[in-house]
Protein backbone atom coordinates (compact mmCIF):
# COMPACT_ATOMS: atom_id res chain seq x y z
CA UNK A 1 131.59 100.17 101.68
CA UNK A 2 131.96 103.40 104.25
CA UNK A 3 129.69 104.17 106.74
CA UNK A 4 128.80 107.09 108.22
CA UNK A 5 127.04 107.82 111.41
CA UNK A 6 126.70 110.57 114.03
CA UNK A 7 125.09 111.46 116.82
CA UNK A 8 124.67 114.63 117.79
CA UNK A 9 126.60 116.16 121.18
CA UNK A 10 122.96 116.80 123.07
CA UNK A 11 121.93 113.42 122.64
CA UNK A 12 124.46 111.34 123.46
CA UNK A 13 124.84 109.30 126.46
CA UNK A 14 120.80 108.79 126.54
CA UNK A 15 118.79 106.24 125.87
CA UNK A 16 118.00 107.28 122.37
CA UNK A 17 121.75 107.14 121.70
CA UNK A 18 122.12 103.43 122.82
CA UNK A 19 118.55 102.79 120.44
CA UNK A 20 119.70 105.01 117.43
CA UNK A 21 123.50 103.45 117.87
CA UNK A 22 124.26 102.87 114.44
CA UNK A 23 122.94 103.03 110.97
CA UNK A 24 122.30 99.34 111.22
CA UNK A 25 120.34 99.51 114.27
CA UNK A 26 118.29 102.13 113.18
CA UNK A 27 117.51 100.09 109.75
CA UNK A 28 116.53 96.94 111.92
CA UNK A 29 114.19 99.56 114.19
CA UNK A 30 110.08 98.62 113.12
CA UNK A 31 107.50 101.58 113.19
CA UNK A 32 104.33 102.60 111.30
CA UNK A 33 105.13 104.67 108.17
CA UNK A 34 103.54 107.73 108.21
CA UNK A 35 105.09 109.92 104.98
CA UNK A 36 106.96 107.73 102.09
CA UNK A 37 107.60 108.21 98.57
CA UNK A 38 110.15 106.01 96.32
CA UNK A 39 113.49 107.21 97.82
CA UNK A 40 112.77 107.36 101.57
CA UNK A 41 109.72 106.59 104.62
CA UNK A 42 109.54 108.35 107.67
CA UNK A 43 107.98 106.51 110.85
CA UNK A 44 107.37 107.65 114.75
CA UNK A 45 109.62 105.62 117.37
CA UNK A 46 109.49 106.06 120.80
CA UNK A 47 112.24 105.87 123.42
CA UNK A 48 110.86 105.97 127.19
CA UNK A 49 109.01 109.17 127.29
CA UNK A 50 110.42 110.82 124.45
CA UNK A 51 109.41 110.69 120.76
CA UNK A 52 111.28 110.83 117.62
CA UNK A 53 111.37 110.73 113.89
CA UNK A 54 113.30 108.09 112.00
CA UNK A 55 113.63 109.37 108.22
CA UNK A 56 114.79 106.15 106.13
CA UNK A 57 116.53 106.84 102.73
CA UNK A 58 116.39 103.23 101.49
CA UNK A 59 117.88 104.33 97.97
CA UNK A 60 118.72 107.95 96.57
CA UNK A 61 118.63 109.21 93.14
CA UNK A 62 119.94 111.85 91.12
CA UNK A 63 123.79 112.62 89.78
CA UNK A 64 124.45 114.33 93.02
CA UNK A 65 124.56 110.62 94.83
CA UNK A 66 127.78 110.03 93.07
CA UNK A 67 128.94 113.54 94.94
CA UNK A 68 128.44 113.28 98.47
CA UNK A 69 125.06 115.69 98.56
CA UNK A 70 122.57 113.32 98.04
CA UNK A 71 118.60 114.21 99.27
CA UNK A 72 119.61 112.51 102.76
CA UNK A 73 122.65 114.67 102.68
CA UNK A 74 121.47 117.51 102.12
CA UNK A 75 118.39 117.37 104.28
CA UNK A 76 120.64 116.72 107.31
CA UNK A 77 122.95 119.78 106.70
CA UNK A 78 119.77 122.02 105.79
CA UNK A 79 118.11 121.17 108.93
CA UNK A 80 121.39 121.68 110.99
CA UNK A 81 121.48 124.70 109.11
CA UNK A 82 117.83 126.25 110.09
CA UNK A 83 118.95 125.15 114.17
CA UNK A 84 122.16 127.67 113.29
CA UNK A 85 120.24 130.38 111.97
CA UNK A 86 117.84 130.37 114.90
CA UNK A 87 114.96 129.21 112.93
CA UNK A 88 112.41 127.09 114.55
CA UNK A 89 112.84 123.56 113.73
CA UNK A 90 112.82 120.02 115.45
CA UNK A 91 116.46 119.66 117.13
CA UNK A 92 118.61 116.48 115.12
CA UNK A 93 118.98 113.14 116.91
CA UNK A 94 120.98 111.45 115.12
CA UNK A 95 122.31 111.03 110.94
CA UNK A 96 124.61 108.92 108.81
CA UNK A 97 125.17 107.35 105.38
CA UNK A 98 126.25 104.12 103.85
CA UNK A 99 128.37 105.24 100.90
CA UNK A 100 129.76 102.56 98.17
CA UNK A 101 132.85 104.18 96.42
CA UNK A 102 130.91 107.57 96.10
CA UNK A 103 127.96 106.49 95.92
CA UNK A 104 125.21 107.19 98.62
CA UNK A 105 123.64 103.87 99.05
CA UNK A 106 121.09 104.78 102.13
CA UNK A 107 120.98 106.93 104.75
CA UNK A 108 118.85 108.26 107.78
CA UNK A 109 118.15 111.34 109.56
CA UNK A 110 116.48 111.58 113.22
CA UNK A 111 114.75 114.35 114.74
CA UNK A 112 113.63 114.73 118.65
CA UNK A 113 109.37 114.90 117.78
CA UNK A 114 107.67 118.01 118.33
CA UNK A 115 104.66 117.71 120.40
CA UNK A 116 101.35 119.54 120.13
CA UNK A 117 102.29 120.00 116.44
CA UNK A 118 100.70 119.36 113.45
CA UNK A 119 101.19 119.56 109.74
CA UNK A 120 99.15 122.71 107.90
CA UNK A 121 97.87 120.60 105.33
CA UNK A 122 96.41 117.77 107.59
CA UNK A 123 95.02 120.83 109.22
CA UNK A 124 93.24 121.86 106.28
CA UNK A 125 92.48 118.42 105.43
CA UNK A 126 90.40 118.06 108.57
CA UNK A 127 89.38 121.32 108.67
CA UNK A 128 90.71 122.09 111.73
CA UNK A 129 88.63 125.12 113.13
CA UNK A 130 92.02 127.02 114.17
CA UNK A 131 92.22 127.41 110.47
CA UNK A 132 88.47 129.51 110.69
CA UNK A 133 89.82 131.64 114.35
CA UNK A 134 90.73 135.07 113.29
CA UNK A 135 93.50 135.27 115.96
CA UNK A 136 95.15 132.10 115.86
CA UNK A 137 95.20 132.74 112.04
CA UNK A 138 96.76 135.88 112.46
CA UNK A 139 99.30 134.99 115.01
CA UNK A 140 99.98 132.38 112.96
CA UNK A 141 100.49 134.05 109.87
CA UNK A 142 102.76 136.69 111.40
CA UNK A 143 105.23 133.78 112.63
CA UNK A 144 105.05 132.13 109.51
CA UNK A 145 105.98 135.34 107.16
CA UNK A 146 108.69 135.87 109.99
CA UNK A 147 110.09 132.94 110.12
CA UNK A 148 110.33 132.82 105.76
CA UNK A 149 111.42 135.98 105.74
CA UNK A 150 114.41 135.09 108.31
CA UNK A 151 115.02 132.09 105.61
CA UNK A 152 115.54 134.46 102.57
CA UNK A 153 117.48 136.46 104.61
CA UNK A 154 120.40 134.38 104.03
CA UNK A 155 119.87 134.18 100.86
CA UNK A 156 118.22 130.20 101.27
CA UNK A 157 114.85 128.71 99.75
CA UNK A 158 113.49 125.87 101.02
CA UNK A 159 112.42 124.98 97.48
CA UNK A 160 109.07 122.64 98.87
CA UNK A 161 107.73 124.97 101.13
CA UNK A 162 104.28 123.52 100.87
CA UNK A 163 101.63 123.72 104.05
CA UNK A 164 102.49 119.44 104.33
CA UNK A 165 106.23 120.32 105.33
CA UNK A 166 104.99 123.62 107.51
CA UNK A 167 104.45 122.35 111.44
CA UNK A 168 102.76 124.95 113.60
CA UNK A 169 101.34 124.31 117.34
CA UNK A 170 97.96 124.13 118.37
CA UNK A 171 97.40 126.36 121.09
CA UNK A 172 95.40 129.16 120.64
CA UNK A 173 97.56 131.76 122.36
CA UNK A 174 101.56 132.56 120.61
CA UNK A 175 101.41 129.43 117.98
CA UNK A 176 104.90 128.32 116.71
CA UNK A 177 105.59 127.69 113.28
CA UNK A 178 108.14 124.90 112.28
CA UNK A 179 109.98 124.25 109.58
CA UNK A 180 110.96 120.43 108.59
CA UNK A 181 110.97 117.94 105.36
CA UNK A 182 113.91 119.89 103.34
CA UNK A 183 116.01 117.89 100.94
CA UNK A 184 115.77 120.12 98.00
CA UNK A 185 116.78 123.66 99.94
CA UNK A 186 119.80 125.52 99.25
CA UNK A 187 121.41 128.96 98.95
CA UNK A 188 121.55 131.05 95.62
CA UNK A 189 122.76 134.20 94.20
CA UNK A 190 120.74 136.74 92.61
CA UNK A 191 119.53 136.35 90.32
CA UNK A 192 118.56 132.94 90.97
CA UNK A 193 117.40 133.92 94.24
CA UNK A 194 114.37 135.64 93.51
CA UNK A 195 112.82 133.12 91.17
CA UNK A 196 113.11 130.91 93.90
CA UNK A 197 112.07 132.99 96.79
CA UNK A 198 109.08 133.54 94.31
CA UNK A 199 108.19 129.68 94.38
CA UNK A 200 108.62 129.60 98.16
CA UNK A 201 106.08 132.04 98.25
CA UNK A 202 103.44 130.41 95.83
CA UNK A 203 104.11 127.28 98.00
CA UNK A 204 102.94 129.25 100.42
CA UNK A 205 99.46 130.35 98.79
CA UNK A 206 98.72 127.10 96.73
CA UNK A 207 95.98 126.53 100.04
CA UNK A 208 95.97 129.70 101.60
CA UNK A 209 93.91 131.25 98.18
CA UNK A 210 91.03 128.28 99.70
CA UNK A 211 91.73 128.67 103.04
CA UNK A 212 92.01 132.38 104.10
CA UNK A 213 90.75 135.84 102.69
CA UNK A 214 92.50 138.42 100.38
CA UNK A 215 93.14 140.77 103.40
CA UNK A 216 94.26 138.05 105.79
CA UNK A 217 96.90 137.05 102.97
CA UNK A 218 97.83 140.36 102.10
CA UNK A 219 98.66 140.87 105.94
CA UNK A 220 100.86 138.11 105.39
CA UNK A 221 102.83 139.75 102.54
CA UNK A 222 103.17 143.07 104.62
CA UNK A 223 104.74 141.02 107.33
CA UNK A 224 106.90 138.82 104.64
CA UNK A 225 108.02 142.42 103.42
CA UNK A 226 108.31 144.28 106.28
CA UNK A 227 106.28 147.29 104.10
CA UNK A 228 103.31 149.10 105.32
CA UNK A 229 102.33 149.74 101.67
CA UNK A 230 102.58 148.13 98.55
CA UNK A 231 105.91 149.01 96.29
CA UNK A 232 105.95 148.58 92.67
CA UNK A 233 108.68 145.81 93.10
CA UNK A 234 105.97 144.13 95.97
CA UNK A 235 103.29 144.09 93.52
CA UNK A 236 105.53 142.63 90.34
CA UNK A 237 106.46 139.59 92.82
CA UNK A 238 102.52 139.39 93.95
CA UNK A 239 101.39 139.01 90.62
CA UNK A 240 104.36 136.39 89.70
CA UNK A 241 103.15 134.50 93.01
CA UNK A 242 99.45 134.34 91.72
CA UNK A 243 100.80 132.94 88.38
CA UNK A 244 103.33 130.88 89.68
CA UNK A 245 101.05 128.04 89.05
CA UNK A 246 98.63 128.86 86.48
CA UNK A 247 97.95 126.06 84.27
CA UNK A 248 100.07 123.52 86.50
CA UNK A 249 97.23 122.66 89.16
């Protein structure tokens, strides 16, 4: 049995560094659950004044355990990745694996929380009237076409880009759009890449079709593209976004 466990060069020598110490510690650590599904659960902890995210792979799946990318894995290097690129996303505490022979056995990933956020889709759940103000709606639409298209510029879908994994602030002036909850992301070649960019995209609309107007999501698309008119390649990929999931909801 090899274990695995860093923490990152910001966060160490604080207080969350002696909590988060090792992977043990941070399996012993109790919390209420607030995302789970059969490989991993993901709980709020609090150190002093500062809050974080402990993400708890209590098992992984998949042929790519046995090769060292397992979901943990990869969702560690992704979001390492998006902080590289520039890309808003909540700044890594703290990950590590427990590995038998090749095997990823468990693993965790912690991020620094980011506050005055929430989640798009809780948003939508509660009807959040931000989602019915014109200008938050396009401030935060801009961002969020910016901050995909900066991800497909290197050639990188997030593969789950769905409104649950989409963070965005909730002031009404400038709102920030984050991007978290990627263990299924990676880069691909064309032409690979535009089938995926493609799903990204319908992600994307899944709730916006019931949440915001034609025009409003159009705007979106012109930002995406970077067009001030619709090509004949735009429209091909609009029409393969509103199809994406015909017959699959």
């Amino acid at each position: 049995m090899t274990t695995e466990w860093t923490i990152t060069k910001a966060y160490q020598g604080t207080d969350a560094a002696e909590v988060f110490a090792s992977l043990d510690d941070v399996f012993e650590l109790e919390g209420e659950v607030v995302a789970a599904d059969d490989e991993s659960a993901t709980f709020p902890y609090r150190v002093g004044s500062k809050r974080y995210y402990v993400k708890r792979y209590h098992k992984t799946k998949e042929f790519r355990s046995y090769l060292g990318m397992s979901r943990i894995v990869t969702e560690w290097r992704n979001q390492q990745k998006f902080l590289r690129w520039g890309l808003p996303a909540a700044r890594v505490v703290a990950y590590g694996q427990e590995r038998f022979l090749s095997k990823t056995r468990r693993g965790v990933l912690i991020t620094e929380a980011l506050e005055n956020t929430c989640d798009l889709a809780q948003m939508a759940d509660q009807d959040s009237p931000l989602l019915k103000d014109r200008a938050w709606v396009r401030g935060m639409l801009k961002r969020l076409a910016e901050v995909t298209r900066d991800l497909h510029s290197h050639r990188f879908a997030h593969n789950d880009l769905k409104w649950r994994n989409i963070l965005v602030t909730q002031s009404r002036d400038d709102p920030e759009v984050y991007l978290i909850d990627c263990p299924a992301g990676r880069s691909w070649i064309w032409p690979f890449l535009e089938y995926r960019i493609i799903k990204d995209l319908a992600c994307l609309d899944k709730v916006a079709k019931y949440q915001f107007s034609r025009t409003q999501r159009l705007a979106f698309y012109f930002h995406y593209s970077g067009h001030s008119r619709l090509s004949c390649k735009d429209k091909r990929r609009i029409r393969k976004v509103l199809g994406f999931f015909t017959g699959r909801e």
